[in-house]
N, C-alpha and C. Protein backbone atom coordinates (compact mmCIF):
# COMPACT_ATOMS: atom_id res chain seq x y z
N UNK A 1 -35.25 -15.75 -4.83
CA UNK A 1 -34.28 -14.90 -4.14
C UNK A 1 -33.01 -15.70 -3.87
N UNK A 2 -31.54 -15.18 -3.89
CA UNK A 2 -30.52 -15.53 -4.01
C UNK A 2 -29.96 -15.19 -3.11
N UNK A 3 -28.88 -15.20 -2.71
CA UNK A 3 -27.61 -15.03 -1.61
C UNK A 3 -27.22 -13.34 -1.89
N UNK A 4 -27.37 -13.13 -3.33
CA UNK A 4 -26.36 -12.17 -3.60
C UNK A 4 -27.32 -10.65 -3.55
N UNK A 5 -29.03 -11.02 -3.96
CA UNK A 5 -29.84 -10.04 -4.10
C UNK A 5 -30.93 -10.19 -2.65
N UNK A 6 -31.60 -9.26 -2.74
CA UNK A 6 -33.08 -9.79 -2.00
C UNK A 6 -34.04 -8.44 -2.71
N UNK A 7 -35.44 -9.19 -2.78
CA UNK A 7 -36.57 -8.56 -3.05
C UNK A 7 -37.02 -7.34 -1.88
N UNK A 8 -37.10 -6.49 -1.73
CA UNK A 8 -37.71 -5.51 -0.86
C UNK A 8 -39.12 -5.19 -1.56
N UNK A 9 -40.12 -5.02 -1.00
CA UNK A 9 -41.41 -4.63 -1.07
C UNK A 9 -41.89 -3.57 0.26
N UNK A 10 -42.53 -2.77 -0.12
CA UNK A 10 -43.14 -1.90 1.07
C UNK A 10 -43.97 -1.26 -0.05
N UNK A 11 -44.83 -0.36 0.61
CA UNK A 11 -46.36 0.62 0.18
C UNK A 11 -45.78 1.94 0.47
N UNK A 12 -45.55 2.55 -1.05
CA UNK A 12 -45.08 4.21 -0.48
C UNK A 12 -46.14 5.29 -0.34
N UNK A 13 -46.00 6.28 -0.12
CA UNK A 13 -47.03 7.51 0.44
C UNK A 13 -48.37 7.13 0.12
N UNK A 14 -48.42 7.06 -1.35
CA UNK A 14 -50.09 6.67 -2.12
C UNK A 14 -50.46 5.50 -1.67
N UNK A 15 -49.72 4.63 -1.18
CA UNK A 15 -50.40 3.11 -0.86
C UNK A 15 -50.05 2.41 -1.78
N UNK A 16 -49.48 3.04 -3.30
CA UNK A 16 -48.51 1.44 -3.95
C UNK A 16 -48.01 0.72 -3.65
N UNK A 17 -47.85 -0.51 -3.59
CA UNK A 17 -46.54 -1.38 -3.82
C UNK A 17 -45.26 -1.07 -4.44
N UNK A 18 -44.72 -0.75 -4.05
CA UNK A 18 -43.30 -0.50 -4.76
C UNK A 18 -42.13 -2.10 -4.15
N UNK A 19 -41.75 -2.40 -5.23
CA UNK A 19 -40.65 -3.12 -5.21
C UNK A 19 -38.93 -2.84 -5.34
N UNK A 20 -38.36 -2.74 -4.82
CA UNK A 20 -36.63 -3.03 -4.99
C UNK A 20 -35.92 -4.22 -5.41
N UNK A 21 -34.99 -3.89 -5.64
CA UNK A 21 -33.84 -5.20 -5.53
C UNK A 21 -33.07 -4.44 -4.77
N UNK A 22 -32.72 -4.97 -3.88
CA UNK A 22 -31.38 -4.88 -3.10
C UNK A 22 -30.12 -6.14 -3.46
N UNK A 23 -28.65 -5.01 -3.45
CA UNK A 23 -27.38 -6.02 -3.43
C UNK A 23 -27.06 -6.58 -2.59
N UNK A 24 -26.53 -7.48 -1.94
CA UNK A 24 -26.14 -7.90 -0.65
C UNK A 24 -24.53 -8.25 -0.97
N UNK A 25 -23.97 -8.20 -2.12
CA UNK A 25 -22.29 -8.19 -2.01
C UNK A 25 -22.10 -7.33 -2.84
N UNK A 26 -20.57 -6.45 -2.60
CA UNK A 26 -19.85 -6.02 -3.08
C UNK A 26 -18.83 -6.40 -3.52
N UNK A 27 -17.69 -5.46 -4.56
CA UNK A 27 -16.88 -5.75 -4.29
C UNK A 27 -15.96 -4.74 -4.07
N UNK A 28 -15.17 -4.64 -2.70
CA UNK A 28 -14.76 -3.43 -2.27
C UNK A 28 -13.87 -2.64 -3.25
N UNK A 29 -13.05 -3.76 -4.24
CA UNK A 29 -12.17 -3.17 -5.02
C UNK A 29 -12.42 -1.84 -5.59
N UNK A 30 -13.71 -2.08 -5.58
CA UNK A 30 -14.71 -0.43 -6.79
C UNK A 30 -14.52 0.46 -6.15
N UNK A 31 -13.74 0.39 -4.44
CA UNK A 31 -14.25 1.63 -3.77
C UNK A 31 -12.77 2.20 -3.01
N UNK A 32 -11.49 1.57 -3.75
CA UNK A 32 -10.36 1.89 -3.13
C UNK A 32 -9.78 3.38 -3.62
N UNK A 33 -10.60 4.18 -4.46
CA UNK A 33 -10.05 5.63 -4.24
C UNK A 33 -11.25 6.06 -3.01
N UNK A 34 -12.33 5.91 -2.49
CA UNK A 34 -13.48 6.64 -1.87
C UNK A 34 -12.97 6.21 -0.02
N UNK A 35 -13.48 7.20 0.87
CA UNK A 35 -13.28 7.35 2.28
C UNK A 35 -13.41 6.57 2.48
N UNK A 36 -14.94 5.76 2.09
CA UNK A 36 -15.73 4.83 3.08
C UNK A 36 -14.83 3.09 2.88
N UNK A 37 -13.80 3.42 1.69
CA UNK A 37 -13.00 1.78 1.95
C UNK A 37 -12.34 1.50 3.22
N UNK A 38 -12.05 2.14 4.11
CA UNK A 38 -11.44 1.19 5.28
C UNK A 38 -12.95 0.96 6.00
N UNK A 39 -13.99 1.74 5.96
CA UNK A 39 -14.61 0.90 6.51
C UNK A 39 -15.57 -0.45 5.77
N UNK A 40 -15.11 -0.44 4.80
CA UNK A 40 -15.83 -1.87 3.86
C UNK A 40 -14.53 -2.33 3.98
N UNK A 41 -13.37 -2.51 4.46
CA UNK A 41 -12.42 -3.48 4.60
C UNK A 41 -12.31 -4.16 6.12
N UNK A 42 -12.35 -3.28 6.73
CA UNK A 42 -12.89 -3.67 8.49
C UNK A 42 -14.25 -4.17 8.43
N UNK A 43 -15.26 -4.09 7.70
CA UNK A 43 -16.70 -5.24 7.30
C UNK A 43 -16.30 -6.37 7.15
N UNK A 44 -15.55 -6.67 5.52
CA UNK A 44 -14.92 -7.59 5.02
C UNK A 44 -14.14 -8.24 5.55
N UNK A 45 -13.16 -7.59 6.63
CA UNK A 45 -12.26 -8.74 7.16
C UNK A 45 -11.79 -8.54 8.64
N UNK A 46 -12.89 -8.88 9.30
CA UNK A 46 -13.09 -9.12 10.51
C UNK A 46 -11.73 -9.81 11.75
N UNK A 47 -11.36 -10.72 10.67
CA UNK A 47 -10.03 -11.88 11.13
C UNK A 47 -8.66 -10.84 10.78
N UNK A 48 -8.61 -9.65 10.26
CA UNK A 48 -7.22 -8.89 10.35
C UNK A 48 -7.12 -7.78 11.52
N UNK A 49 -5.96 -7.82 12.16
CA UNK A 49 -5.72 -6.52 13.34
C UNK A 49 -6.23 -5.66 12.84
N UNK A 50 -5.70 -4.46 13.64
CA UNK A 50 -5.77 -2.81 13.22
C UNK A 50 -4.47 -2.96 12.48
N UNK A 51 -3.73 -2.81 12.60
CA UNK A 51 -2.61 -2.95 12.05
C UNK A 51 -2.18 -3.26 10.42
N UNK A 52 -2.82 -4.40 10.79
CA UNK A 52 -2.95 -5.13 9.41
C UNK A 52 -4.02 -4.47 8.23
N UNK A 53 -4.88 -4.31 9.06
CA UNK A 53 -6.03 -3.06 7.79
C UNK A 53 -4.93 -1.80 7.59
N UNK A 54 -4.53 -1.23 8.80
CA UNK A 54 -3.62 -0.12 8.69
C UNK A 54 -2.53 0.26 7.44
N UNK A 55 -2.18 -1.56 7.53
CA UNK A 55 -0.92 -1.27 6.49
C UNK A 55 -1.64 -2.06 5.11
N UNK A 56 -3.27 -2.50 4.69
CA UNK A 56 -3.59 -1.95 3.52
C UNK A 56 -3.91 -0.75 3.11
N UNK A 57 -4.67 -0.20 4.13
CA UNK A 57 -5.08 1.21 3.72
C UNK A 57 -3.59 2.01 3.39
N UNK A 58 -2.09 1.92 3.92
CA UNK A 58 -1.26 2.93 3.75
C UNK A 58 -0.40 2.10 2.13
N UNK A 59 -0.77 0.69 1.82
CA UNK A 59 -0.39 0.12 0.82
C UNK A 59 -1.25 1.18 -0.86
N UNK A 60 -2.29 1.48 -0.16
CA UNK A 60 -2.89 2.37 -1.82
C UNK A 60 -2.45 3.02 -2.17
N UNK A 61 -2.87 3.65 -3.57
CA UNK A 61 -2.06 4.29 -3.71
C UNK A 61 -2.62 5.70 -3.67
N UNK A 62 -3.55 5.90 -3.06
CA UNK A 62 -4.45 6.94 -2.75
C UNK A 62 -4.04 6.93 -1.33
N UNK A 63 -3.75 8.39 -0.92
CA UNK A 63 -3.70 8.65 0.26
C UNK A 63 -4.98 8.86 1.69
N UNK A 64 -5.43 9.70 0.44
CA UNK A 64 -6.77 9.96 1.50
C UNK A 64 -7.53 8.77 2.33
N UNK A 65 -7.20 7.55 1.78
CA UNK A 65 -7.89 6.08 2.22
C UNK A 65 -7.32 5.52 3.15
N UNK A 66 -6.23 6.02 3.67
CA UNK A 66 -4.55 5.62 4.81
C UNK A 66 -5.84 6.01 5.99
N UNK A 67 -5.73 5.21 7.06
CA UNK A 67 -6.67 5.14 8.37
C UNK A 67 -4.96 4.61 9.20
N UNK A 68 -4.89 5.38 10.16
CA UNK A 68 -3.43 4.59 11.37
C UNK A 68 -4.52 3.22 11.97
N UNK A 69 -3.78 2.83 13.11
CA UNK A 69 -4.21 1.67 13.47
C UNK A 69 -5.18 2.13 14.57
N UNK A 70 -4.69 3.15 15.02
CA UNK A 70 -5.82 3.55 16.13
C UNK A 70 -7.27 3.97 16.05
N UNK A 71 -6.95 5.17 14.43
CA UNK A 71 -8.42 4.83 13.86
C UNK A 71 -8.82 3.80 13.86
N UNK A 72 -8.36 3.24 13.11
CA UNK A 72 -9.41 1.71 12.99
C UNK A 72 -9.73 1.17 14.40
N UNK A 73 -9.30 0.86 15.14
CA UNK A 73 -9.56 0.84 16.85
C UNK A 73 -10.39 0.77 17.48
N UNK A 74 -10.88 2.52 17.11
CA UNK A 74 -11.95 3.57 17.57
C UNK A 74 -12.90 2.90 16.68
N UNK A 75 -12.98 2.49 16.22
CA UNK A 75 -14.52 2.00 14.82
C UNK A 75 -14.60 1.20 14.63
N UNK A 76 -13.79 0.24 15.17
CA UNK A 76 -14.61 -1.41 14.63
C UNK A 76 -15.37 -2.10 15.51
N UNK A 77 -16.10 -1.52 16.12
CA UNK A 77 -17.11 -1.67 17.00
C UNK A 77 -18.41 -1.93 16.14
N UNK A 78 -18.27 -0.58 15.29
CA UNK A 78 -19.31 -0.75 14.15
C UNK A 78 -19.80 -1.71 13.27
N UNK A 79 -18.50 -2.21 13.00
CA UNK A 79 -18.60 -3.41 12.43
C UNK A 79 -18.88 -5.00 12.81
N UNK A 80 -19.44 -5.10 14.25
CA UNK A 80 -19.91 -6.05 14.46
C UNK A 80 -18.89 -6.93 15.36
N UNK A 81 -18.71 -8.00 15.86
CA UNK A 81 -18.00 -9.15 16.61
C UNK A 81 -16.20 -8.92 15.86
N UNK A 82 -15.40 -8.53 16.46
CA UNK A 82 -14.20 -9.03 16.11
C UNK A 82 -13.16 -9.86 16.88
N UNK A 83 -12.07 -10.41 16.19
CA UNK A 83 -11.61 -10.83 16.84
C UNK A 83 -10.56 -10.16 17.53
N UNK A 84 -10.08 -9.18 16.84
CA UNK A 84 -9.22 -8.21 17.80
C UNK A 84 -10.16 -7.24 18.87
N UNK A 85 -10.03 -7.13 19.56
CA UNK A 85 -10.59 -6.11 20.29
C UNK A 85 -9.93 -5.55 21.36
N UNK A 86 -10.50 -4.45 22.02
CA UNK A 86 -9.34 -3.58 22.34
C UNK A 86 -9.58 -4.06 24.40
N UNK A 87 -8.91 -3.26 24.21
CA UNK A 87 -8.84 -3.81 26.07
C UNK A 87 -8.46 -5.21 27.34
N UNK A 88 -8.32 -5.71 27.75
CA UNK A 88 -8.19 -6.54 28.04
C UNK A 88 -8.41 -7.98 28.20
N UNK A 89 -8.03 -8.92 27.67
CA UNK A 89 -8.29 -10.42 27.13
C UNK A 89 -9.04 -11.10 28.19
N UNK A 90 -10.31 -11.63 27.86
CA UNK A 90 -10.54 -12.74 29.55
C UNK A 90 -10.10 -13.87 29.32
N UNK A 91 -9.22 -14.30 30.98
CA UNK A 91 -8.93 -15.10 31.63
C UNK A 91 -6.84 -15.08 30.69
N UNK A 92 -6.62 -14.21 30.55
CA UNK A 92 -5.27 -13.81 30.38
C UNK A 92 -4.74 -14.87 31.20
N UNK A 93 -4.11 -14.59 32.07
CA UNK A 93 -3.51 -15.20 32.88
C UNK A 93 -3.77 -16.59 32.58
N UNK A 94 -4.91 -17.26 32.33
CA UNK A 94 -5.03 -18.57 32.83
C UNK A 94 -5.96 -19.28 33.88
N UNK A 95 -6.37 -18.04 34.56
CA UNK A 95 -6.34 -18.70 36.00
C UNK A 95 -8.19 -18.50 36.66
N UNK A 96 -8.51 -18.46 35.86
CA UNK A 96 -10.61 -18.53 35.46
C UNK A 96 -10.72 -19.56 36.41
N UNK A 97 -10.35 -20.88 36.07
CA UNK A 97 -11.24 -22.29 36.86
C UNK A 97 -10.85 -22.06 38.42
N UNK A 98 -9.63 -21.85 38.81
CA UNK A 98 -9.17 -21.32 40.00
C UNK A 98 -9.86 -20.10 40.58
N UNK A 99 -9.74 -19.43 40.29
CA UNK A 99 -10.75 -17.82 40.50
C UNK A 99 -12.02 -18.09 40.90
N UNK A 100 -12.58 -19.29 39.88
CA UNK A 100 -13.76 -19.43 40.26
C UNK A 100 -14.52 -20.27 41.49
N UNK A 101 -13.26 -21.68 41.17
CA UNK A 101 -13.13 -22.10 42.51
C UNK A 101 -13.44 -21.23 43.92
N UNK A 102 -12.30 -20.88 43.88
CA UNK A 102 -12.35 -19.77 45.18
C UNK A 102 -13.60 -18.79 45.41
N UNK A 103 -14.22 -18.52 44.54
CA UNK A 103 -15.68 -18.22 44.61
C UNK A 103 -16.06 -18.17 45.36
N UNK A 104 -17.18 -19.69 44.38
CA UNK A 104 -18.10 -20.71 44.88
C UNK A 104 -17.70 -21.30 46.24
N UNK A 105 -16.79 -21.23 46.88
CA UNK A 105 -16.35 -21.52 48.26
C UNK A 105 -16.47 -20.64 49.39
N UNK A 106 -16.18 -19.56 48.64
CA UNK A 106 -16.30 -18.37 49.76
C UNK A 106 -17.55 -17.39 49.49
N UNK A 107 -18.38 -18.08 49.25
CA UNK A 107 -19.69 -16.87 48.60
C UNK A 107 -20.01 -16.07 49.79
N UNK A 108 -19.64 -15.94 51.19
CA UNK A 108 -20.12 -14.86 52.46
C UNK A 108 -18.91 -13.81 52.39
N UNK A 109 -17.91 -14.10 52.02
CA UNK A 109 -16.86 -12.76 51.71
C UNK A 109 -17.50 -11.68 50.80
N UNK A 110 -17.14 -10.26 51.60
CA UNK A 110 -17.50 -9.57 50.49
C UNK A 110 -16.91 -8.95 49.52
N UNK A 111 -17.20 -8.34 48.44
CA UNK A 111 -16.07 -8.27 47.15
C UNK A 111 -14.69 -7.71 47.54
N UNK A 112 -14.44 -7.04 48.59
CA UNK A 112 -13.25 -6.41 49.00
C UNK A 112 -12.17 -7.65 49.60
N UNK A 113 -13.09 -8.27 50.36
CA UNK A 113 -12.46 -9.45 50.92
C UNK A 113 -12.07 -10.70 49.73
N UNK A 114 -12.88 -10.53 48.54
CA UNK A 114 -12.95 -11.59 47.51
C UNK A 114 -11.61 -11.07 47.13
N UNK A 115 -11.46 -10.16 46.48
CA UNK A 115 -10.31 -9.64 45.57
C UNK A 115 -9.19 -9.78 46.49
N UNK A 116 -8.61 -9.81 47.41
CA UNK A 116 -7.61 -9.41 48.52
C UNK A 116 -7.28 -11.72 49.11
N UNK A 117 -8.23 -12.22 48.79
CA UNK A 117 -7.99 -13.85 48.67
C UNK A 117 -7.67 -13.98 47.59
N UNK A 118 -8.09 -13.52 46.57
CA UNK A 118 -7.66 -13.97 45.07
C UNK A 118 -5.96 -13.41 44.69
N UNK A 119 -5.84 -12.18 45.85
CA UNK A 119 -4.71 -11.88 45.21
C UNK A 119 -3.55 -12.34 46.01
N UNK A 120 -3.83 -13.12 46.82
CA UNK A 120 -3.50 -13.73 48.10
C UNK A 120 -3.01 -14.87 47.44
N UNK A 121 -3.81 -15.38 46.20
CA UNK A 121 -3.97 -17.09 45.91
C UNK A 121 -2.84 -16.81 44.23
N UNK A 122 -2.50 -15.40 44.24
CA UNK A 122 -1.98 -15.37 43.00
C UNK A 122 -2.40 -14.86 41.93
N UNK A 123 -3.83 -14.41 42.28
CA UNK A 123 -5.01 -14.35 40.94
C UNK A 123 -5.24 -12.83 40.87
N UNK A 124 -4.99 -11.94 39.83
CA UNK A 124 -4.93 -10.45 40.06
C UNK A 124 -6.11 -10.38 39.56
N UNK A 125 -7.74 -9.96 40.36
CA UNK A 125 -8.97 -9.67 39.55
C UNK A 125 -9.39 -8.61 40.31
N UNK A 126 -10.28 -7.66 39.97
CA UNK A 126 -11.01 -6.48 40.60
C UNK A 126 -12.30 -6.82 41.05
N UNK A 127 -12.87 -6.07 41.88
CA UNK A 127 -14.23 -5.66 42.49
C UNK A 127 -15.21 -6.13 41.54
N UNK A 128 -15.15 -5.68 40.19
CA UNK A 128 -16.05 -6.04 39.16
C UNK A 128 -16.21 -7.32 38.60
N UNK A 129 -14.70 -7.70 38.74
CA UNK A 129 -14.79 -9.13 37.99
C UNK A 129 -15.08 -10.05 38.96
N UNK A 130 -15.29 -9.41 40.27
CA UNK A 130 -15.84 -10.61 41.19
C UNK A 130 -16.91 -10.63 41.43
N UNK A 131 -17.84 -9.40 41.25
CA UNK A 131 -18.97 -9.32 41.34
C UNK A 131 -19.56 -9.73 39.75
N UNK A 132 -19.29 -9.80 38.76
CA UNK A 132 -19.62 -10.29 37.65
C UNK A 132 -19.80 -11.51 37.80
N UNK A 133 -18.88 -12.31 38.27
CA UNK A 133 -18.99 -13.81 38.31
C UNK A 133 -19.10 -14.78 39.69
N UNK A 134 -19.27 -13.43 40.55
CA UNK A 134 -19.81 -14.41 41.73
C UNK A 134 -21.43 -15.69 41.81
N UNK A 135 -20.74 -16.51 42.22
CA UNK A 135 -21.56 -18.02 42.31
C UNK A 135 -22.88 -17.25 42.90
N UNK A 136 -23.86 -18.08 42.55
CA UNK A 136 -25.08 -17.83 43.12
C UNK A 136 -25.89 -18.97 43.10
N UNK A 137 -26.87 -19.35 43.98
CA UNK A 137 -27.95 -20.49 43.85
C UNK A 137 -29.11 -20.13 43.42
């Protein structure tokens, strides 16, 4: 067995053995008139924005394959770990080791009181993000 295939085996209805080969690569090129290419290009390339898939899919010369950026957005969830992702970045600001500091120091405040020191100290975080990462023994 190779990188590119794998053997499948299972027992169908009668109790045979039946064997497969399965592919394990493509190559998407085969599939730039069909729907399903933006999503074998958002598989394939994990490391490009929405944007950037956006403006291959509107580069074809097939229309029907054009996805905006927001589609793609909405669906690359599917596709596993990316590096773009949508919503808000952790520790934006910077200011994590500080935040946390202030914590682990004040662990008898309660989250209302946590958030209202943090924003006191400069540090804009919510109810959640303090209860997410509050210190514990």
């Amino acid at each position: 067995m190779n990188q590119e295939t794998e053997t499948l085996e299972f027992r169908d209805g009668a109790g045979r053995l039946v064997t497969r080969l399965v592919n394990q690569i493509i190559d998407i090129r085969e599939f730039t008139h069909c729907a399903v290419y933006p999503w074998l290009l958002m598989a394939a390339n994990p490391h490009l924005s929405a944007p950037d898939i956006s403006e291959v899919t509107a580069s074809q010369d097939k229309s029907e394959v054009f996805r905006p950026a927001r589609w793609i957005n909405k669906r690359r969830w599917m596709c596993g770990e990316t590096r773009h992702k949508g919503g808000t970045r952790p520790n934006a600001d910077g200011r994590d080791p500080l935040a946390l500091r202030l914590l682990a120091a004040n662990r008898d405040l309660s989250l209302r009181d946590m958030v209202r020191l943090l924003k006191e100290n400069g540090i804009q975080r919510g109810r959640e993000w303090v209860r997410v990462n509050r210190v514990r023994d």
